[in-house]
C-alpha atoms as a PDB file:
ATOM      1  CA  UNK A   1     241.142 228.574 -74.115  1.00  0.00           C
ATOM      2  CA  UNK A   2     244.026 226.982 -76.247  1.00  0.00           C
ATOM      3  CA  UNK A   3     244.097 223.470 -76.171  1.00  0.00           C
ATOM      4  CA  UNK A   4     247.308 221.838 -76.375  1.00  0.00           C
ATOM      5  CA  UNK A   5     247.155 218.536 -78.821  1.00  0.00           C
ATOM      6  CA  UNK A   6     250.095 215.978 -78.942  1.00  0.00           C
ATOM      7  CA  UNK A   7     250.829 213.744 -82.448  1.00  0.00           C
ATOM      8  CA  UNK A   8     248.713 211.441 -80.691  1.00  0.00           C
ATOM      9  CA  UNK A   9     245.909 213.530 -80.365  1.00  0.00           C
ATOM     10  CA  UNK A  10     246.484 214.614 -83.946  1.00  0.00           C
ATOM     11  CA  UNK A  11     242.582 213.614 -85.045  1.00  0.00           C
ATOM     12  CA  UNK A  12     241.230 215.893 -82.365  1.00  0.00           C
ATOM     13  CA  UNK A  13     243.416 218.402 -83.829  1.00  0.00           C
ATOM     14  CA  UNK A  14     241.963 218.302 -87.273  1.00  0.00           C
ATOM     15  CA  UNK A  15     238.520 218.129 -85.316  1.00  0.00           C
ATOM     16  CA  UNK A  16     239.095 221.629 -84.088  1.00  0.00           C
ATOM     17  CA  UNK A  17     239.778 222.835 -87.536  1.00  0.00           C
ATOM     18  CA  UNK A  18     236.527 221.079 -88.950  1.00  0.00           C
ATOM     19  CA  UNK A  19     234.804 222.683 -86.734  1.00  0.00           C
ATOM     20  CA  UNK A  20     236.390 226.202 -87.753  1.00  0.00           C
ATOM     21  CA  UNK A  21     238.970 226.312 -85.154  1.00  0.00           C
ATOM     22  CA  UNK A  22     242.835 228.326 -86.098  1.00  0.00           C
ATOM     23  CA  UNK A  23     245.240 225.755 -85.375  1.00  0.00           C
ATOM     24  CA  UNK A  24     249.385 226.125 -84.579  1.00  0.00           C
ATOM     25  CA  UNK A  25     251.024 223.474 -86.321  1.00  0.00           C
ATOM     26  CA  UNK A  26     254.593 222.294 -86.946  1.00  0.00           C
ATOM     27  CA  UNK A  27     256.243 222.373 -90.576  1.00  0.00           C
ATOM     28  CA  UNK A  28     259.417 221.844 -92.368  1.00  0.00           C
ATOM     29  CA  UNK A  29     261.071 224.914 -90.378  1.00  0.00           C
ATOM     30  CA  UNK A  30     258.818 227.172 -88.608  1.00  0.00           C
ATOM     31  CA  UNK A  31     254.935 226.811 -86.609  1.00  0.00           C
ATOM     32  CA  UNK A  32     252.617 227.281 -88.860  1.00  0.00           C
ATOM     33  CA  UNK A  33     249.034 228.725 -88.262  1.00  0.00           C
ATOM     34  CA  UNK A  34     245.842 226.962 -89.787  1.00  0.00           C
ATOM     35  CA  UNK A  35     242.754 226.359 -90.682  1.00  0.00           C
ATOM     36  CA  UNK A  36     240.023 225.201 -93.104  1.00  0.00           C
ATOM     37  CA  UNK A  37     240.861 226.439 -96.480  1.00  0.00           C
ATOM     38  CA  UNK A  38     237.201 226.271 -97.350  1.00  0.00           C
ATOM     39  CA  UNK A  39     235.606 228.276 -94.145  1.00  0.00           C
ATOM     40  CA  UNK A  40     235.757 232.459 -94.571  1.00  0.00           C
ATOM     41  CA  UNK A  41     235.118 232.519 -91.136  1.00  0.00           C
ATOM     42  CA  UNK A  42     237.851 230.614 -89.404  1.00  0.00           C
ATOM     43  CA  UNK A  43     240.518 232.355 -92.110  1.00  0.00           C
ATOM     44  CA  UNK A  44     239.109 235.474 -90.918  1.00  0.00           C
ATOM     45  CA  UNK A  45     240.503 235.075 -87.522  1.00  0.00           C
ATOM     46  CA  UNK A  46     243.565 233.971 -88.893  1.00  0.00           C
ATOM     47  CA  UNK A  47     244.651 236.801 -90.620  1.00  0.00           C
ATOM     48  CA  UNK A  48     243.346 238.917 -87.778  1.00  0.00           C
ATOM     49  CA  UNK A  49     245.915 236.533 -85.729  1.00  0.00           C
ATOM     50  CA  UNK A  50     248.709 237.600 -88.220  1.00  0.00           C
ATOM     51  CA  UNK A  51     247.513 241.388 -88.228  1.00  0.00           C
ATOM     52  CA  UNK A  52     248.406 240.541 -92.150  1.00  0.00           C
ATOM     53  CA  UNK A  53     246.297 242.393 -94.968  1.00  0.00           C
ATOM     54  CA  UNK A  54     243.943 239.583 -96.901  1.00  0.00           C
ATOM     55  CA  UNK A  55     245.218 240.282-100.478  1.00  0.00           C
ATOM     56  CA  UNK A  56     248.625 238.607 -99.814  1.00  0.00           C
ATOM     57  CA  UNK A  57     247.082 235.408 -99.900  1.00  0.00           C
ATOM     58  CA  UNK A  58     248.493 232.277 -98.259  1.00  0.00           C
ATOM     59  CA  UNK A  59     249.918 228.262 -99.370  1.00  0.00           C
ATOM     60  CA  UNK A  60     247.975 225.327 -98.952  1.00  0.00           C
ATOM     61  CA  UNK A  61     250.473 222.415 -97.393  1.00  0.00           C
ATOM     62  CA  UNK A  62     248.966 218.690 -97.813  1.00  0.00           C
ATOM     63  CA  UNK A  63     249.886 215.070 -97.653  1.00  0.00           C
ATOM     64  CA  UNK A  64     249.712 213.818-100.692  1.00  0.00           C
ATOM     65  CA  UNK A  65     248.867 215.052-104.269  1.00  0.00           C
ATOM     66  CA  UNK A  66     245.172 213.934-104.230  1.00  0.00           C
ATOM     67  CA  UNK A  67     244.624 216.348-101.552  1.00  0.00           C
ATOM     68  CA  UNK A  68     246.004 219.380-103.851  1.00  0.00           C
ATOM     69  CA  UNK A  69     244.723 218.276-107.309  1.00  0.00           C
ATOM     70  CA  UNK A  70     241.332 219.863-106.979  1.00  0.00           C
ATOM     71  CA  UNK A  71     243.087 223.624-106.550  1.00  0.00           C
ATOM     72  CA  UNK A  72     245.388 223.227-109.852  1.00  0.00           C
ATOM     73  CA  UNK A  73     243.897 224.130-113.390  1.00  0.00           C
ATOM     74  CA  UNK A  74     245.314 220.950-114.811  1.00  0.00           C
ATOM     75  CA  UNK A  75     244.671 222.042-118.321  1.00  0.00           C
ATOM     76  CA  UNK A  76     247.151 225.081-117.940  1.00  0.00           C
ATOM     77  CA  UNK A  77     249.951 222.713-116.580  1.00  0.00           C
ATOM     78  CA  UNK A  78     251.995 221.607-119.102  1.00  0.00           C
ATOM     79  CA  UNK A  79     252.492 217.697-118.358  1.00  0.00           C
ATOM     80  CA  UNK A  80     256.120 217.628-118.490  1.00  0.00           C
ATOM     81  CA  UNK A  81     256.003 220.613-115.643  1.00  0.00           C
ATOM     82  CA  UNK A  82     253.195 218.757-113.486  1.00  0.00           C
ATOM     83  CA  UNK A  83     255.984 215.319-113.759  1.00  0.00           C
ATOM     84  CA  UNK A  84     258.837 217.411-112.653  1.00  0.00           C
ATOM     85  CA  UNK A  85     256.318 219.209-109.405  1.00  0.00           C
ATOM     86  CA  UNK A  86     255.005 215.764-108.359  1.00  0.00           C
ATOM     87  CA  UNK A  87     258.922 214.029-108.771  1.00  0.00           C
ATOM     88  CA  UNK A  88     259.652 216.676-106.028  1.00  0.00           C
ATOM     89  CA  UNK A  89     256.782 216.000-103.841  1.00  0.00           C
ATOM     90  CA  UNK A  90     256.650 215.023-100.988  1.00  0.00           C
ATOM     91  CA  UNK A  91     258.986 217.637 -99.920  1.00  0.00           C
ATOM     92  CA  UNK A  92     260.427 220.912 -98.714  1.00  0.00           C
ATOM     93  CA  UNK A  93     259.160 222.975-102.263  1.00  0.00           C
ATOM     94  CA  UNK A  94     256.260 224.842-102.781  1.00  0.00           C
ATOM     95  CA  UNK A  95     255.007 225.417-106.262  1.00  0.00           C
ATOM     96  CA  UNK A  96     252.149 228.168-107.656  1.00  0.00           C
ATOM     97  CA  UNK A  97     250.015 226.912-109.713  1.00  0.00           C
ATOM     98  CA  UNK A  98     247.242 228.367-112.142  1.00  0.00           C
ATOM     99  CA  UNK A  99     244.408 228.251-109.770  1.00  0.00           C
ATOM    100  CA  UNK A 100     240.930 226.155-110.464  1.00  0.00           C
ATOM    101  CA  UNK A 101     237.348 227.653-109.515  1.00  0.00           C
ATOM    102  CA  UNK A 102     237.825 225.545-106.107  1.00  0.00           C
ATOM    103  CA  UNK A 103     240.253 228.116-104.833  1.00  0.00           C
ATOM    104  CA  UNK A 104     238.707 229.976-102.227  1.00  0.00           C
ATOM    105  CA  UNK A 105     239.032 233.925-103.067  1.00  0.00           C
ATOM    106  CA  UNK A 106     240.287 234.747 -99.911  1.00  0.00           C
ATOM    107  CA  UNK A 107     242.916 231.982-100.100  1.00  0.00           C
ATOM    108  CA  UNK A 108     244.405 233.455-103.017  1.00  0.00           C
ATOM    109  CA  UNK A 109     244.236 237.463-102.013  1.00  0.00           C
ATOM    110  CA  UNK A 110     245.311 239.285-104.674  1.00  0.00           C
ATOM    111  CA  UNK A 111     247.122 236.211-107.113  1.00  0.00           C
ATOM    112  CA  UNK A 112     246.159 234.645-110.129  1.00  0.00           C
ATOM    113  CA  UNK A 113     247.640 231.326-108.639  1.00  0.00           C
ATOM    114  CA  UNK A 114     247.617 229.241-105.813  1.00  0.00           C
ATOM    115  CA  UNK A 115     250.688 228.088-103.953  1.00  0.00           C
ATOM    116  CA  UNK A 116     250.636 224.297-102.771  1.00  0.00           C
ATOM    117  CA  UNK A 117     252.957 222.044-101.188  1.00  0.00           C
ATOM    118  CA  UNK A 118     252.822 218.442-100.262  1.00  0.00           C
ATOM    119  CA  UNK A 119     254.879 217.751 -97.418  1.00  0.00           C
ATOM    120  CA  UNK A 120     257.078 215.321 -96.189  1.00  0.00           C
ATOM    121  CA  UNK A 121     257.585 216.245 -92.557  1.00  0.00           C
ATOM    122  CA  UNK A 122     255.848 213.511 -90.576  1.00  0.00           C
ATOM    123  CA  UNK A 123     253.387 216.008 -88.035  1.00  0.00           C
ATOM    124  CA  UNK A 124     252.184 218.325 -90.508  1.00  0.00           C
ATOM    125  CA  UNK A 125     251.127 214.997 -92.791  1.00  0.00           C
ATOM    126  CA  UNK A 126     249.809 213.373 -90.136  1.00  0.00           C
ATOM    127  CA  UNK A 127     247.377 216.507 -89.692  1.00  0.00           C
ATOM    128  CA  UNK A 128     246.443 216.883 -93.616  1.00  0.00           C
ATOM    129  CA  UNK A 129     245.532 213.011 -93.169  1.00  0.00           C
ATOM    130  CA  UNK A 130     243.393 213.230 -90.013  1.00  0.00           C
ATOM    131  CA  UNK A 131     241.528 216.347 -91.452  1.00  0.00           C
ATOM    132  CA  UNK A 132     240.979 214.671 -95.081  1.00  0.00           C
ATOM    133  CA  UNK A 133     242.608 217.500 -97.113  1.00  0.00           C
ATOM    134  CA  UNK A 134     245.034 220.345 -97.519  1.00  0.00           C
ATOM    135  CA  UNK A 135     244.908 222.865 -95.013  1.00  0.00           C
ATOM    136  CA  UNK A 136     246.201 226.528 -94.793  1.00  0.00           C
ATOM    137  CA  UNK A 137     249.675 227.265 -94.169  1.00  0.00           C
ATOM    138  CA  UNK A 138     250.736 230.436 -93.144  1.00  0.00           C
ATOM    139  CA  UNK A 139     253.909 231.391 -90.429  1.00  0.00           C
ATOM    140  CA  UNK A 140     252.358 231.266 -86.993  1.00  0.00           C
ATOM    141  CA  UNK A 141     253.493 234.940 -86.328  1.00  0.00           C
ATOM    142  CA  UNK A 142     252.511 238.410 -86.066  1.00  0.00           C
ATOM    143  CA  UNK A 143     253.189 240.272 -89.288  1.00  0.00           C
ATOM    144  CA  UNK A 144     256.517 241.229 -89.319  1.00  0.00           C
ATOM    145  CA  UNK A 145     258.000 239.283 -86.354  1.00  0.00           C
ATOM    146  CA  UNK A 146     259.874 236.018 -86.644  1.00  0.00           C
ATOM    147  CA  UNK A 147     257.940 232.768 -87.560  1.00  0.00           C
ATOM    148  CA  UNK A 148     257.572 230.431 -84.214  1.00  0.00           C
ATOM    149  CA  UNK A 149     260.035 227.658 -83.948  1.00  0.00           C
ATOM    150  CA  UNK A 150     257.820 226.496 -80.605  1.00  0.00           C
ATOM    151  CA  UNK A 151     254.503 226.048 -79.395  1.00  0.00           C
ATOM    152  CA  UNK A 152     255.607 228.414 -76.457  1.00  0.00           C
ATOM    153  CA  UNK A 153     256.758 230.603 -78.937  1.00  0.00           C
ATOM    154  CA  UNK A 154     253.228 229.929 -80.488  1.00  0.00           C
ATOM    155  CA  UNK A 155     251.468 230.806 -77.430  1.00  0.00           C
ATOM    156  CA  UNK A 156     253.537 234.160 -76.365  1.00  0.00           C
ATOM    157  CA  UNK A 157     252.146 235.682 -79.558  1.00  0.00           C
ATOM    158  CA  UNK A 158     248.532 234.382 -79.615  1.00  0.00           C
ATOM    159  CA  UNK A 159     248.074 233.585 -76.260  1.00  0.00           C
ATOM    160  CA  UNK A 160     244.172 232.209 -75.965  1.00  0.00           C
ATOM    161  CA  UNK A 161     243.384 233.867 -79.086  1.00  0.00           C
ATOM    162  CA  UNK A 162     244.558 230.537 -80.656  1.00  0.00           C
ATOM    163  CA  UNK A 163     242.227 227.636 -80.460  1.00  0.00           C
ATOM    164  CA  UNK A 164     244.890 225.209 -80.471  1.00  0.00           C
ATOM    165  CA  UNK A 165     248.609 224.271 -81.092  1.00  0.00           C
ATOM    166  CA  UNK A 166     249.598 220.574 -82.069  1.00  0.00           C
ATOM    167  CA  UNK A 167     253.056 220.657 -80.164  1.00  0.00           C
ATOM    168  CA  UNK A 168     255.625 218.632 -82.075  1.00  0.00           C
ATOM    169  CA  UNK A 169     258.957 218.910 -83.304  1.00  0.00           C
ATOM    170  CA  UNK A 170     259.997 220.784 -86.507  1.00  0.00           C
ATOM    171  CA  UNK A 171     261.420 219.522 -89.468  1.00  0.00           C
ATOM    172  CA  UNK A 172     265.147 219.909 -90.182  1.00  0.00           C
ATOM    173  CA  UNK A 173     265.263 223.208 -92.751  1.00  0.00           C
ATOM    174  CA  UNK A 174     266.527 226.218 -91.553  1.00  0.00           C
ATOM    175  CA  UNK A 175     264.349 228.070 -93.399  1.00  0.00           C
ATOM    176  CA  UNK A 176     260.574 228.123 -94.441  1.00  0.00           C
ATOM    177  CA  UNK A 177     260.541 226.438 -97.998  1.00  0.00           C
ATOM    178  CA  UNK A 178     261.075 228.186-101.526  1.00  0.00           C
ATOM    179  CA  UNK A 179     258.127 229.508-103.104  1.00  0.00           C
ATOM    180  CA  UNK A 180     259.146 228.586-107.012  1.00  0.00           C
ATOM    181  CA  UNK A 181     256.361 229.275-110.074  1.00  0.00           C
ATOM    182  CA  UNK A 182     255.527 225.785-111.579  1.00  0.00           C
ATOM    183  CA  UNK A 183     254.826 227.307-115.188  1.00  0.00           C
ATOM    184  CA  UNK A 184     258.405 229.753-115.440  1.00  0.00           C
ATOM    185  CA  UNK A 185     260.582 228.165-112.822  1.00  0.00           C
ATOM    186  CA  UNK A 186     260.970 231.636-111.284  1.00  0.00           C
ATOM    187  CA  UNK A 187     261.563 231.594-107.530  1.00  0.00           C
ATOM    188  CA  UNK A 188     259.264 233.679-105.606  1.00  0.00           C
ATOM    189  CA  UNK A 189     260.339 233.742-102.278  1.00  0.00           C
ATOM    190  CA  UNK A 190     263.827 232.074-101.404  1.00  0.00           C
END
């Protein structure tokens, strides 16, 4: 059954992840689907959600930098490029990074790096906060239709195949963030 959570029942929300539950959550732009970056099992479902093959790999979204640290090889990051990254954070602008040994393989699919953003839109923090670290962060959509922009949206493509949507408003982009590499600069996905 999909449970419906409100920003005040955001700590239940991140409860349902813990326990290995696929989430719909707001973002910057679009719904995004999520889980526990760290449990095979519940990103399983979620790319069986998206119908989306496993070597495209997906971002990690957090609230603060602490909670993305541990996935960044820190010794391949120039300093100067890890300033400029964390002057933009928190924000709309996702960065890939050289990836550390605490990357999940099935996060990353088929990259040598790992995408992360810390965010600034208020929900999607909230959730990263209540569940202690970054989560997934992929488009809460079939692959190949449009991203949700609601949790009805949400819930006409997953129906109860979701374990739960945290219905709350968007943020105010009008498109899903830029993907940019944090070593070259080099946009990746405008």
């Amino acid at each position: 059954m999909l449970a419906r959570f409100t920003l005040s029942e955001v700590d239940a929300a991140a409860a349902l992840m813990r326990r290995g539950g696929v989430l719909a959550y707001p973002t910057e732009a679009v719904y995004g689907l999520g889980c526990d970056p760290h449990d095979q099992g519940a990103f399983e479902r979620l790319f069986a959600l998206k119908q989306r093959p496993p070597t495209q790999g997906v971002l990690l979204i957090a609230s603060d930098f602490a909670q993305v640290e541990p996935y960044i090889d820190l010794p391949a990051v120039p300093a100067a490029v890890l300033a400029q990254v964390r002057e933009s954070w928190p924000g709309p602008y996702t960065w890939i990074f050289p990836r550390s040994p605490q990357v999940p393989e099935w996060v990353a699919g088929a990259h040598a790096g790992i995408a992360l953003r810390v965010t600034a839109h208020a929900p999607a923090a909230a959730l990263c906060r209540a569940f202690g670290g970054a989560l997934v962060s992929t488009s809460a959509n079939p692959h190949g239709e449009p991203p949700a922009q609601s949790a009805a949206m949400v819930e006409g493509y997953f129906g109860h195949a979701l374990d739960g949507v945290l219905d709350a408003p968007l943020g105010d982009q009008k498109r899903p963030t830029i993907i940019r590499d944090a070593l070259s600069g080099a946009i990746i996905r405008k």
